[in-house]
PDB file of N, CA and C in Angstrom:
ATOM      1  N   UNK A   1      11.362   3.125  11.540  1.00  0.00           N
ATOM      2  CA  UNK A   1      10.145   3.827  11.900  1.00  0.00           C
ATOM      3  C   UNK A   1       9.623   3.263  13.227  1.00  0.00           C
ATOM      4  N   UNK A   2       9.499   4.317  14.042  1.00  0.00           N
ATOM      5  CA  UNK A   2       8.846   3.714  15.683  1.00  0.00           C
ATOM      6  C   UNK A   2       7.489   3.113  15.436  1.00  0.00           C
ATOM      7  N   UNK A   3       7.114   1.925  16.023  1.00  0.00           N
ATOM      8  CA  UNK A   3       5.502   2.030  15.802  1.00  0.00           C
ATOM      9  C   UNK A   3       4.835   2.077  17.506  1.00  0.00           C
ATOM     10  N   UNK A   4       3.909   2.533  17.775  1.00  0.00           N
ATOM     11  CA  UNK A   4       3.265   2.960  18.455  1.00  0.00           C
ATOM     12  C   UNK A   4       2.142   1.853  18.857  1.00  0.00           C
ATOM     13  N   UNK A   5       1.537   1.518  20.305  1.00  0.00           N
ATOM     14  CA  UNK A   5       0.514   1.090  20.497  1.00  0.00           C
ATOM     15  C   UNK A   5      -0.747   0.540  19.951  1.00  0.00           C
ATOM     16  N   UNK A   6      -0.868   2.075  19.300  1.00  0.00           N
ATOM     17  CA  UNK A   6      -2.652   1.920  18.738  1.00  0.00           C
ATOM     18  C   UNK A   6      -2.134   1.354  16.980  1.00  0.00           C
ATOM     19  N   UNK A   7      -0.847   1.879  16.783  1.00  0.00           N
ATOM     20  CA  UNK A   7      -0.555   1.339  15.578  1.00  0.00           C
ATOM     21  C   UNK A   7      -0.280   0.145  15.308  1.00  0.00           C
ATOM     22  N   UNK A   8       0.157  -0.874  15.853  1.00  0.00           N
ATOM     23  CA  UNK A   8       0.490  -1.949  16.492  1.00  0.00           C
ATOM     24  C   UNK A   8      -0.829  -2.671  16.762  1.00  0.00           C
ATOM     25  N   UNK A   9      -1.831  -2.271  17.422  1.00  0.00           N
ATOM     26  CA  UNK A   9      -3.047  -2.765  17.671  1.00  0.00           C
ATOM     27  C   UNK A   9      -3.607  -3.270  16.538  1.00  0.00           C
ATOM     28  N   UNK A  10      -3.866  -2.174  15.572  1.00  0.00           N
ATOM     29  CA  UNK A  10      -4.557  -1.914  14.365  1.00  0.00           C
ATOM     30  C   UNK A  10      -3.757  -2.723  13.624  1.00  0.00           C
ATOM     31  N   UNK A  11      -2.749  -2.851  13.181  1.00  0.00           N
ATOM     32  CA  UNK A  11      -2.264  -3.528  12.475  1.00  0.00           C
ATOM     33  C   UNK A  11      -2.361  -4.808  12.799  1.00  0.00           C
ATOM     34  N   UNK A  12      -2.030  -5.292  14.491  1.00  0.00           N
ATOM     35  CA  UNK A  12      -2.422  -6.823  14.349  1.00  0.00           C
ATOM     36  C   UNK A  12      -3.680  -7.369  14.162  1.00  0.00           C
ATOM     37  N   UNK A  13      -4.862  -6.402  14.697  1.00  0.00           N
ATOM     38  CA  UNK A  13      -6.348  -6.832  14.472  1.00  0.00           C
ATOM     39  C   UNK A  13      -6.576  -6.945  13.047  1.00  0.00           C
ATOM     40  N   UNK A  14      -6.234  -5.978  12.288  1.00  0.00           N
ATOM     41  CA  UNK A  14      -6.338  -6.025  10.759  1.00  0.00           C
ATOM     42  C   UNK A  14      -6.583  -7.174   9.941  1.00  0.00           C
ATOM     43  N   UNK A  15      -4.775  -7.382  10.278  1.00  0.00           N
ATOM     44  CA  UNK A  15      -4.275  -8.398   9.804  1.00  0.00           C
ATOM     45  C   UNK A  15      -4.836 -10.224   9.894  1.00  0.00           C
ATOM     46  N   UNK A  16      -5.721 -10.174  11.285  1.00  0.00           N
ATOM     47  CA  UNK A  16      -6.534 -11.190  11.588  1.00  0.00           C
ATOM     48  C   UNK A  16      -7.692 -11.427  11.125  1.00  0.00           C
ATOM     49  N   UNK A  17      -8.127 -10.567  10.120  1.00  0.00           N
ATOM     50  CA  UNK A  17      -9.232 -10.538   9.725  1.00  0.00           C
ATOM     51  C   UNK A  17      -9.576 -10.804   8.383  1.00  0.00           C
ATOM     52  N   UNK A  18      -8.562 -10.154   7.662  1.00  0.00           N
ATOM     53  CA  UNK A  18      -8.399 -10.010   6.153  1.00  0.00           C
ATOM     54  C   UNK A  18      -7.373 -11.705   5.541  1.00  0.00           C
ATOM     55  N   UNK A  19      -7.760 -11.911   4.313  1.00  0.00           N
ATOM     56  CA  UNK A  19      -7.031 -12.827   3.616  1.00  0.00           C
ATOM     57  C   UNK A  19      -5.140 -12.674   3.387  1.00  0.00           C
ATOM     58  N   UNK A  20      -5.467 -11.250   3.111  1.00  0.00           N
ATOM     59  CA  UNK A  20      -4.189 -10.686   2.978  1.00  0.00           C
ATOM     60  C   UNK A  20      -3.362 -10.201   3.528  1.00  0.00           C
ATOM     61  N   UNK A  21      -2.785 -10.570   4.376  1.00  0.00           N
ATOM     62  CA  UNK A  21      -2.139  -9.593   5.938  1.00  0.00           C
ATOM     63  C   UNK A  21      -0.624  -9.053   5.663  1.00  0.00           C
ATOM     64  N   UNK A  22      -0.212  -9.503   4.338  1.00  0.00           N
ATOM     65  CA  UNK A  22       0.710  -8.852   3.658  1.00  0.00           C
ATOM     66  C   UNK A  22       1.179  -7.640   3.255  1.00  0.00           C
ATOM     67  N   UNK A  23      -0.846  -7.135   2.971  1.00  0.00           N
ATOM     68  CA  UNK A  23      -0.555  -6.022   2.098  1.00  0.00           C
ATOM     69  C   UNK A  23      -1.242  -4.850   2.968  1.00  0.00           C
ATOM     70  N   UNK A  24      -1.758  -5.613   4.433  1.00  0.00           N
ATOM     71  CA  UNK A  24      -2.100  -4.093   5.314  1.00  0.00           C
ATOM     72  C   UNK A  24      -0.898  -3.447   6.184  1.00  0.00           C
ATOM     73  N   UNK A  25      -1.140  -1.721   5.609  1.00  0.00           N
ATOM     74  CA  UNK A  25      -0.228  -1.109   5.941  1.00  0.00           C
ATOM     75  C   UNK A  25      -1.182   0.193   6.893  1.00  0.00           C
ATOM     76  N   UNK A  26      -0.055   0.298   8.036  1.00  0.00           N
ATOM     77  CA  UNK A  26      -0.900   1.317   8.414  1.00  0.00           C
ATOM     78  C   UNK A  26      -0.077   2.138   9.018  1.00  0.00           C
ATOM     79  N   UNK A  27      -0.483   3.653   8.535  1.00  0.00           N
ATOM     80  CA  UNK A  27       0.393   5.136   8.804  1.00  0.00           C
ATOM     81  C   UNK A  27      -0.304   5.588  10.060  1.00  0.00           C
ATOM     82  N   UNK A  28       0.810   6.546  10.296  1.00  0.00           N
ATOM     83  CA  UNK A  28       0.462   7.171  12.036  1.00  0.00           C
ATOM     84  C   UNK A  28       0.455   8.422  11.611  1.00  0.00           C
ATOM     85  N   UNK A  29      -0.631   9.410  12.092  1.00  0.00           N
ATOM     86  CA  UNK A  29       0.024  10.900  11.563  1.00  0.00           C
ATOM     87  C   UNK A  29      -0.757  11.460  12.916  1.00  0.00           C
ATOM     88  N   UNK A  30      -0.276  12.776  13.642  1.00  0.00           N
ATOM     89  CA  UNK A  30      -0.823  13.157  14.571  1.00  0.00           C
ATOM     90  C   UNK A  30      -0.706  14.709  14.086  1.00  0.00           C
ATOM     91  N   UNK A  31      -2.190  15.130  14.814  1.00  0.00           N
ATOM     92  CA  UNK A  31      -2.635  16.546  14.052  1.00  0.00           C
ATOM     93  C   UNK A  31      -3.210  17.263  15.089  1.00  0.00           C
ATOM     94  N   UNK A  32      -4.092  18.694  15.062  1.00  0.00           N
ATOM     95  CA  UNK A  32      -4.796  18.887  16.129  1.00  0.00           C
ATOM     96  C   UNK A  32      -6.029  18.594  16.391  1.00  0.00           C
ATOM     97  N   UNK A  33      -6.256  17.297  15.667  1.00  0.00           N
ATOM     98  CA  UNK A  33      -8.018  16.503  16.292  1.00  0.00           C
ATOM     99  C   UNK A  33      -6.947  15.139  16.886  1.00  0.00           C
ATOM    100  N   UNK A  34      -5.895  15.239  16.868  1.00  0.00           N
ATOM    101  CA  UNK A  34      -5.343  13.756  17.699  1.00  0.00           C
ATOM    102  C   UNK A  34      -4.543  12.994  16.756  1.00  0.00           C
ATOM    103  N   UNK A  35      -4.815  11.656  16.662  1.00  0.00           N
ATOM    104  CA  UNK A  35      -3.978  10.654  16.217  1.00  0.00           C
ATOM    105  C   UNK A  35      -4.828  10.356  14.900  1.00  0.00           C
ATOM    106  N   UNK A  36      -4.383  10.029  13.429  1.00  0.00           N
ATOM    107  CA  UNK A  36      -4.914   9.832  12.821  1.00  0.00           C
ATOM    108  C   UNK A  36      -4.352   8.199  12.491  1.00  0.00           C
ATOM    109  N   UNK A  37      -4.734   7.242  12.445  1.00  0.00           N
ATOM    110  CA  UNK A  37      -4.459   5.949  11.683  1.00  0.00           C
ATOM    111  C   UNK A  37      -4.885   5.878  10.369  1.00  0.00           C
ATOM    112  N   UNK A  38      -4.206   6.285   9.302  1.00  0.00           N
ATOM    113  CA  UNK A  38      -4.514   5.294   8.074  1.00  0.00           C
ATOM    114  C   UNK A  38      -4.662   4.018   7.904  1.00  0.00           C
ATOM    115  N   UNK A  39      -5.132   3.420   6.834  1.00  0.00           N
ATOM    116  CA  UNK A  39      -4.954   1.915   7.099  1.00  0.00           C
ATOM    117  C   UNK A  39      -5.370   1.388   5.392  1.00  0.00           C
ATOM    118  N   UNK A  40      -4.655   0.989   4.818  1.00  0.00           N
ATOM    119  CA  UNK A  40      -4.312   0.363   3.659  1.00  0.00           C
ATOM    120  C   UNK A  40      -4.630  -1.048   3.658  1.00  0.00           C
ATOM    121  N   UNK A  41      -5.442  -2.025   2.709  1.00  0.00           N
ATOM    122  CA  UNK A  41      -5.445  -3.359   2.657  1.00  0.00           C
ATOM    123  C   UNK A  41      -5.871  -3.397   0.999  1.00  0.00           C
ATOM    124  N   UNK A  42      -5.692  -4.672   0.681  1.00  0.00           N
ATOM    125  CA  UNK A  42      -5.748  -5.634  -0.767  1.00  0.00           C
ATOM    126  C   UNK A  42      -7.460  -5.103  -0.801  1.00  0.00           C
ATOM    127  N   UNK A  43      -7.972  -4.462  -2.128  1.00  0.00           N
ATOM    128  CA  UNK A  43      -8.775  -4.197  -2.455  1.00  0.00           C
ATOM    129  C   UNK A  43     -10.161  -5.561  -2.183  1.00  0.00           C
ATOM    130  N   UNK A  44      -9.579  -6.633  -2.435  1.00  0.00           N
ATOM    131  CA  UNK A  44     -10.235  -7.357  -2.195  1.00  0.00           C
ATOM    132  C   UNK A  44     -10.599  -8.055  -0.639  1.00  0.00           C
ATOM    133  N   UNK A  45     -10.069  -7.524   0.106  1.00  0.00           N
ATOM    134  CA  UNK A  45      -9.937  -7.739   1.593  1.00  0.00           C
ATOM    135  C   UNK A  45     -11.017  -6.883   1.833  1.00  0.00           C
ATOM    136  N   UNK A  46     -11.682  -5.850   1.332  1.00  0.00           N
ATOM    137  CA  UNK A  46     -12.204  -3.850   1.712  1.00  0.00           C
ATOM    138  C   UNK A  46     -13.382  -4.745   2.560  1.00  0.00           C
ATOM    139  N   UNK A  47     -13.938  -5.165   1.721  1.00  0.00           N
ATOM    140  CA  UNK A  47     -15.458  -6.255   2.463  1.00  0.00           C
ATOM    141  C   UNK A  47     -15.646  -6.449   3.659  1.00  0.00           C
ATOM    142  N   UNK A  48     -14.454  -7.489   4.141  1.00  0.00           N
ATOM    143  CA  UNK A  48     -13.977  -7.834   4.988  1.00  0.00           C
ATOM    144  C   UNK A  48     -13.638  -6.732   6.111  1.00  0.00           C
ATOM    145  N   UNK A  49     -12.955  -5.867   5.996  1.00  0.00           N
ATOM    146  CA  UNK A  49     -12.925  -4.462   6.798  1.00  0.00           C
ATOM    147  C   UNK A  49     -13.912  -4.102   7.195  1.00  0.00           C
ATOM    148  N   UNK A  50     -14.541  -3.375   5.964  1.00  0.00           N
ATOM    149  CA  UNK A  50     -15.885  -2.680   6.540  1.00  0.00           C
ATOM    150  C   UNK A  50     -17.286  -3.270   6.918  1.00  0.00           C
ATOM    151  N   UNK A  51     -17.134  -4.854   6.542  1.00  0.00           N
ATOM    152  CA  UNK A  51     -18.157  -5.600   7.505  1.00  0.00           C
ATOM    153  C   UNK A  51     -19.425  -4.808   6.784  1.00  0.00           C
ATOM    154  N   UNK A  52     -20.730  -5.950   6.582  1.00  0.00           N
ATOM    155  CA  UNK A  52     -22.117  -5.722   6.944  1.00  0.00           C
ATOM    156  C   UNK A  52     -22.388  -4.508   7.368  1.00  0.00           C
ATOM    157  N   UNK A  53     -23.015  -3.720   6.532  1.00  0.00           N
ATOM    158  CA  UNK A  53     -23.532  -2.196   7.215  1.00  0.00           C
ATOM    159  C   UNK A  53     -22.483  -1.570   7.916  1.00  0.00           C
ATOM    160  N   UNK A  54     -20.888  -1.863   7.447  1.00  0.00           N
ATOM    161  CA  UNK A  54     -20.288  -0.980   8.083  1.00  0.00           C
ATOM    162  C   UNK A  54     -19.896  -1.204   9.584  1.00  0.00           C
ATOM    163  N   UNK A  55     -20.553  -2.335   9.836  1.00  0.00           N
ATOM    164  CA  UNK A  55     -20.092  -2.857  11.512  1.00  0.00           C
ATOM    165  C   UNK A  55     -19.125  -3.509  11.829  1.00  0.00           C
ATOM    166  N   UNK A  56     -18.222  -4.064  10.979  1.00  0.00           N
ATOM    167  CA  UNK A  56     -16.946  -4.368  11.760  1.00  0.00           C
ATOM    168  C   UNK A  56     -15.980  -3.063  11.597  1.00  0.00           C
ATOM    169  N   UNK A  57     -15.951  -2.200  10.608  1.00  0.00           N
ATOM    170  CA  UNK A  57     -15.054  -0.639  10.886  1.00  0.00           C
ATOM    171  C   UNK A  57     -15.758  -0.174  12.051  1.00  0.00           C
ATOM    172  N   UNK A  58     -16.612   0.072  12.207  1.00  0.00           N
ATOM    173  CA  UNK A  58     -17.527   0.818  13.669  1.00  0.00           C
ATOM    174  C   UNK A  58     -16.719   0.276  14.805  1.00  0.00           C
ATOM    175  N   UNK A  59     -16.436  -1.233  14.757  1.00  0.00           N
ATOM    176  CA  UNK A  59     -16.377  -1.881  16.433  1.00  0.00           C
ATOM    177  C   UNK A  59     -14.819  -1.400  16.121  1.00  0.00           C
ATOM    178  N   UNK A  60     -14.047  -1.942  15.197  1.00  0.00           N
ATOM    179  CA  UNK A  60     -12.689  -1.299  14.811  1.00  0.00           C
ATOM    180  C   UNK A  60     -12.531   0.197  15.918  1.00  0.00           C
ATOM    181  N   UNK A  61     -13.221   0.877  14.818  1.00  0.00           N
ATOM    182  CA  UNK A  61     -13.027   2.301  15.582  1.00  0.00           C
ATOM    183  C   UNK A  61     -13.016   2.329  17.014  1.00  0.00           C
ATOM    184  N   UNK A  62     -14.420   1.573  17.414  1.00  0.00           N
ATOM    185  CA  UNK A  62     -14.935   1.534  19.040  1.00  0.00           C
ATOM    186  C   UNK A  62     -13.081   0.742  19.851  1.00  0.00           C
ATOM    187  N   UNK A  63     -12.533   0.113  19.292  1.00  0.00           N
ATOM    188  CA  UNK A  63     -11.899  -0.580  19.960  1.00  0.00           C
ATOM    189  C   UNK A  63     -10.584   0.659  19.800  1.00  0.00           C
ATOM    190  N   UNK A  64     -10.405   1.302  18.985  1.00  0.00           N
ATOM    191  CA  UNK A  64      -8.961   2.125  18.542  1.00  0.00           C
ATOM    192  C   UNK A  64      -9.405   3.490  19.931  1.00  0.00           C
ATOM    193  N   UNK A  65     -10.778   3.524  20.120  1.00  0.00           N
ATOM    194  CA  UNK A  65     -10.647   4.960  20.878  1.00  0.00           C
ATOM    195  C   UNK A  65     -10.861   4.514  22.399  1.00  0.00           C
ATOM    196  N   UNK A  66     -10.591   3.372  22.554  1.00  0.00           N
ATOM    197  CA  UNK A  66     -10.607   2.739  23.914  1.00  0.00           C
ATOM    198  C   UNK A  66      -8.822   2.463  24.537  1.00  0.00           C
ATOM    199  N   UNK A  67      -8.371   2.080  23.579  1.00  0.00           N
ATOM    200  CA  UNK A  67      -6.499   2.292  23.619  1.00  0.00           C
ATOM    201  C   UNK A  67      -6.278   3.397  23.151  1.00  0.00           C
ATOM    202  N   UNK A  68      -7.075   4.903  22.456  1.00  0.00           N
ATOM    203  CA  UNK A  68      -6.711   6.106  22.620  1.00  0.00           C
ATOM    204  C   UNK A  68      -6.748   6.445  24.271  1.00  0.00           C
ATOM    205  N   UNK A  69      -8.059   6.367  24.744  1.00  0.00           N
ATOM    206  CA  UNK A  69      -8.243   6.504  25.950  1.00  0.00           C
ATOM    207  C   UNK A  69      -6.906   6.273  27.246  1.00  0.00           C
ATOM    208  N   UNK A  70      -6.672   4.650  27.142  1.00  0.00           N
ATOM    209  CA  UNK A  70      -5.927   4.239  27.682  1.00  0.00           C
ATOM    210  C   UNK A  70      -4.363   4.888  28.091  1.00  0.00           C
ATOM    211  N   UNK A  71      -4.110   5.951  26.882  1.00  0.00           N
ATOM    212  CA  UNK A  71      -2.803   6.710  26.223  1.00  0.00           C
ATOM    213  C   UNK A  71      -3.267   7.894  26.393  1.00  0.00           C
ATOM    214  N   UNK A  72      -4.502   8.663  26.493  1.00  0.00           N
ATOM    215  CA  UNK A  72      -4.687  10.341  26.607  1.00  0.00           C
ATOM    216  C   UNK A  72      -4.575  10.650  25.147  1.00  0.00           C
ATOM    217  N   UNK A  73      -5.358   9.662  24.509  1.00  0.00           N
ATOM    218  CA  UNK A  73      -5.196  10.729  22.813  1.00  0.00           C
ATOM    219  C   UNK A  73      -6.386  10.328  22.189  1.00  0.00           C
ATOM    220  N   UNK A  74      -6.850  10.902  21.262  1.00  0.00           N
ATOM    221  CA  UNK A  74      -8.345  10.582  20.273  1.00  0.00           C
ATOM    222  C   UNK A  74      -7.545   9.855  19.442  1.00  0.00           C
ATOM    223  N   UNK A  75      -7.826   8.817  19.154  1.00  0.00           N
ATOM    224  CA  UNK A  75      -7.555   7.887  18.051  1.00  0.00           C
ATOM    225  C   UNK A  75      -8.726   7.947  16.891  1.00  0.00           C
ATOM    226  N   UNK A  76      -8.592   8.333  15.054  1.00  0.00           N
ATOM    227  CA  UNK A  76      -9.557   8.426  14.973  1.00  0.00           C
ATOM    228  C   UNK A  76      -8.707   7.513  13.634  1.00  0.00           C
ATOM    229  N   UNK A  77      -9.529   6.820  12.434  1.00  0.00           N
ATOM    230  CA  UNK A  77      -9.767   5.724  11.586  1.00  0.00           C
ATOM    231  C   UNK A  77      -9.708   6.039  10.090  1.00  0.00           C
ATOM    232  N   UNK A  78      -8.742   5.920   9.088  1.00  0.00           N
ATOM    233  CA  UNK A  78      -9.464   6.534   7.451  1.00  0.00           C
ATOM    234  C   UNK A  78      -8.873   5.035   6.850  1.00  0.00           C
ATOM    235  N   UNK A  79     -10.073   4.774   6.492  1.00  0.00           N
ATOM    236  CA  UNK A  79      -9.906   3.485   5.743  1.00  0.00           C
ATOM    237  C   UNK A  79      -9.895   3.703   4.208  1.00  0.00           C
ATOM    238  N   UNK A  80      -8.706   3.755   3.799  1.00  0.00           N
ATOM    239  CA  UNK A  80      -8.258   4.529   2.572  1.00  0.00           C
ATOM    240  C   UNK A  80      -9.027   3.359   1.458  1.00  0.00           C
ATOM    241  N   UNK A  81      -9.225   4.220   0.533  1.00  0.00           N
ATOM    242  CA  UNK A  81     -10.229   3.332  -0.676  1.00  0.00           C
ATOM    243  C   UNK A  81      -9.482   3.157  -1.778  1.00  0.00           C
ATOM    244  N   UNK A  82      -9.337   1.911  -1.808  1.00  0.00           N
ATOM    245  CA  UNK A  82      -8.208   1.030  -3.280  1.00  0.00           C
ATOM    246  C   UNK A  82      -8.054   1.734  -4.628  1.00  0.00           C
ATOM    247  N   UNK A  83      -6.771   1.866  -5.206  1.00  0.00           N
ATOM    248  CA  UNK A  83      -6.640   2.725  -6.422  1.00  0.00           C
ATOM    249  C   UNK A  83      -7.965   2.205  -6.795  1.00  0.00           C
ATOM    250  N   UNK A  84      -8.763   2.609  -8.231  1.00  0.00           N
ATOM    251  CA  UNK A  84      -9.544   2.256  -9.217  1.00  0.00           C
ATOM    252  C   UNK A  84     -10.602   2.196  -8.546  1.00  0.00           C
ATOM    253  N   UNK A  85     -11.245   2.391  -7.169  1.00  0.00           N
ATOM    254  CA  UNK A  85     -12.087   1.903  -6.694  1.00  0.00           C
ATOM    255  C   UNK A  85     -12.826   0.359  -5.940  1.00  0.00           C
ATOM    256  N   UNK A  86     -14.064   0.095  -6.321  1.00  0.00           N
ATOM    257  CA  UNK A  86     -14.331  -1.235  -5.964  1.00  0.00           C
ATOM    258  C   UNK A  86     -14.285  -2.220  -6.913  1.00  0.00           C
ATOM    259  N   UNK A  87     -13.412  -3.120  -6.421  1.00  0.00           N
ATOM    260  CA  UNK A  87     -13.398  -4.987  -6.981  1.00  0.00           C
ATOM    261  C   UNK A  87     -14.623  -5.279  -7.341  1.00  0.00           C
ATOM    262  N   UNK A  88     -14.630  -5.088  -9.093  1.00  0.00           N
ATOM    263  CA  UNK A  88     -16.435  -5.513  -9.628  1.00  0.00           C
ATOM    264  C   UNK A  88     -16.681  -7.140  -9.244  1.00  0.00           C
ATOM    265  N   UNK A  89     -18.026  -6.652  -9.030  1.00  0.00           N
ATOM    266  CA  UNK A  89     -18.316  -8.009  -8.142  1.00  0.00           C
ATOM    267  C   UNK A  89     -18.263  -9.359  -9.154  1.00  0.00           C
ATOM    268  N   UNK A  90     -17.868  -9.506 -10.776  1.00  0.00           N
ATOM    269  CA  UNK A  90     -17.513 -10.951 -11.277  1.00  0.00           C
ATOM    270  C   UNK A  90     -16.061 -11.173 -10.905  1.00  0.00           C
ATOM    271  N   UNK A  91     -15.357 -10.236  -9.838  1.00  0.00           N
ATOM    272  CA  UNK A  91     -13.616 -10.331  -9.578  1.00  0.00           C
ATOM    273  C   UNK A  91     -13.726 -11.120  -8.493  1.00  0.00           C
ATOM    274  N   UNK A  92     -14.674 -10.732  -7.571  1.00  0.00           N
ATOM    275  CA  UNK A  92     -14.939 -10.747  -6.078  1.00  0.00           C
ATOM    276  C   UNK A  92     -15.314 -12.366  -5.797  1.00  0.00           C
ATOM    277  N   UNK A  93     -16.698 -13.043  -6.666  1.00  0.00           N
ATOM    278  CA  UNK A  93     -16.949 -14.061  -6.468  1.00  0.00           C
ATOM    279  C   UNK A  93     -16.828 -14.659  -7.937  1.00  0.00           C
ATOM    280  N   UNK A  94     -16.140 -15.609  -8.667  1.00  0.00           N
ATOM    281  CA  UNK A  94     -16.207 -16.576  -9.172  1.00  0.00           C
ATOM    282  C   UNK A  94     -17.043 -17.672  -9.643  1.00  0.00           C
ATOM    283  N   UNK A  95     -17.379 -17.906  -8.433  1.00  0.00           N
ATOM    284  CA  UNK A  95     -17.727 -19.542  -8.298  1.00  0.00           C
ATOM    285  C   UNK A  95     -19.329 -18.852  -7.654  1.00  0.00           C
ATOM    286  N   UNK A  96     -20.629 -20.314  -7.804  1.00  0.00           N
ATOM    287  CA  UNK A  96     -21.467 -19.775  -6.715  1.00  0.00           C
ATOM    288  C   UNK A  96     -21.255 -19.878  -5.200  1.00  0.00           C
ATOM    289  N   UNK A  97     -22.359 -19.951  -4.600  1.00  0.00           N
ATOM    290  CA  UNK A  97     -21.919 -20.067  -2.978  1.00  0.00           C
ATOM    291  C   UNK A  97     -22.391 -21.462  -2.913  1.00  0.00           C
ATOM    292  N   UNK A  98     -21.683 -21.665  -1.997  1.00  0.00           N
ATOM    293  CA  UNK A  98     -21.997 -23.536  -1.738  1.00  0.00           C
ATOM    294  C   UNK A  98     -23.122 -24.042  -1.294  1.00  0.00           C
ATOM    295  N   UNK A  99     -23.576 -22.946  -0.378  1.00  0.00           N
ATOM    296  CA  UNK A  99     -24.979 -23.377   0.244  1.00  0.00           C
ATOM    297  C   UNK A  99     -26.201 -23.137  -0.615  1.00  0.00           C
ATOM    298  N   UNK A 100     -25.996 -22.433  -1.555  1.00  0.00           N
ATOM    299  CA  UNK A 100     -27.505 -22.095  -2.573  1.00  0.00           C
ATOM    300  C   UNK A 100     -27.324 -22.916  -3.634  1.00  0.00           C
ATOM    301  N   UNK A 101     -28.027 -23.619  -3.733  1.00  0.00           N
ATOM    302  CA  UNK A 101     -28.128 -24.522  -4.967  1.00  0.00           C
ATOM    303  C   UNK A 101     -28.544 -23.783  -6.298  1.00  0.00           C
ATOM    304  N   UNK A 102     -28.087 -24.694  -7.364  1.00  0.00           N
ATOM    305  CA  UNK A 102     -27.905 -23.915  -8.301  1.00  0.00           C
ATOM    306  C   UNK A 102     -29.176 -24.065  -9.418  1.00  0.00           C
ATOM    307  N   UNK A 103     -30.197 -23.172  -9.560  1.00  0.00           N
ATOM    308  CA  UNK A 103     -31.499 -23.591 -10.547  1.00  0.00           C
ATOM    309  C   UNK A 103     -30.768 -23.404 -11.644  1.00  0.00           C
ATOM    310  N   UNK A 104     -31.703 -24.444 -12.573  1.00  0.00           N
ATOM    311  CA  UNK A 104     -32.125 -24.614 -14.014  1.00  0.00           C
ATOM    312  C   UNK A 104     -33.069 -24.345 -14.745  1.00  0.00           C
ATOM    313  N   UNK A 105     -33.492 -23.690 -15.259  1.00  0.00           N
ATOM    314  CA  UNK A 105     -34.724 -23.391 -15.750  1.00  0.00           C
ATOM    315  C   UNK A 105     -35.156 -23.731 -17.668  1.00  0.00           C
TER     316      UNK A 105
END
């Protein structure tokens, strides 16, 4: 399978971000709105992707339609959502957080 630029991009930024860089996969499909990137990761990585209010997928995107640019194509983003949905949050965290101490009451 050829991989492409923006696919290549996406996949290495991904992969720098998430715990799991194993399990991000990302498809190329081109249509008539442009380039579509899928992008697959470990359910438990999703967090991590979509960042706080959604702002690290945003800059993601911002950065994929700047190497569309670069190439003459719309690069556009589907951050595919994990079989079963979302990792209930007693999967997610375990343990408490280190910095909040822990009351007794």
């Amino acid at each position: 399978m050829e991989k492409f630029s923006d696919q290549e991009f996406l996949e290495f930024l991904v992969k720098s971000i998430v715990d799991h860089p194993e399990d991000v996969v990302v498809s190329r499909k081109i249509d008539e709105m442009g380039v579509l990137l899928s992008l697959k990761v470990n359910p438990r990585d999703m967090g991590q992707v979509i960042g706080r209010d959604g702002n690290t997928a945003k800059s993601i995107r911002s950065l994929l339609r700047i190497v569309g640019i670069k190439n003459n194509a719309r690069v556009n983003l589907k951050i595919e959502e994990p079989e079963g949905g979302r990792v209930p949050r007693e999967e997610r965290s375990s343990e408490p957080a280190a910095d909040q101490p822990e009351t007794a009451f």
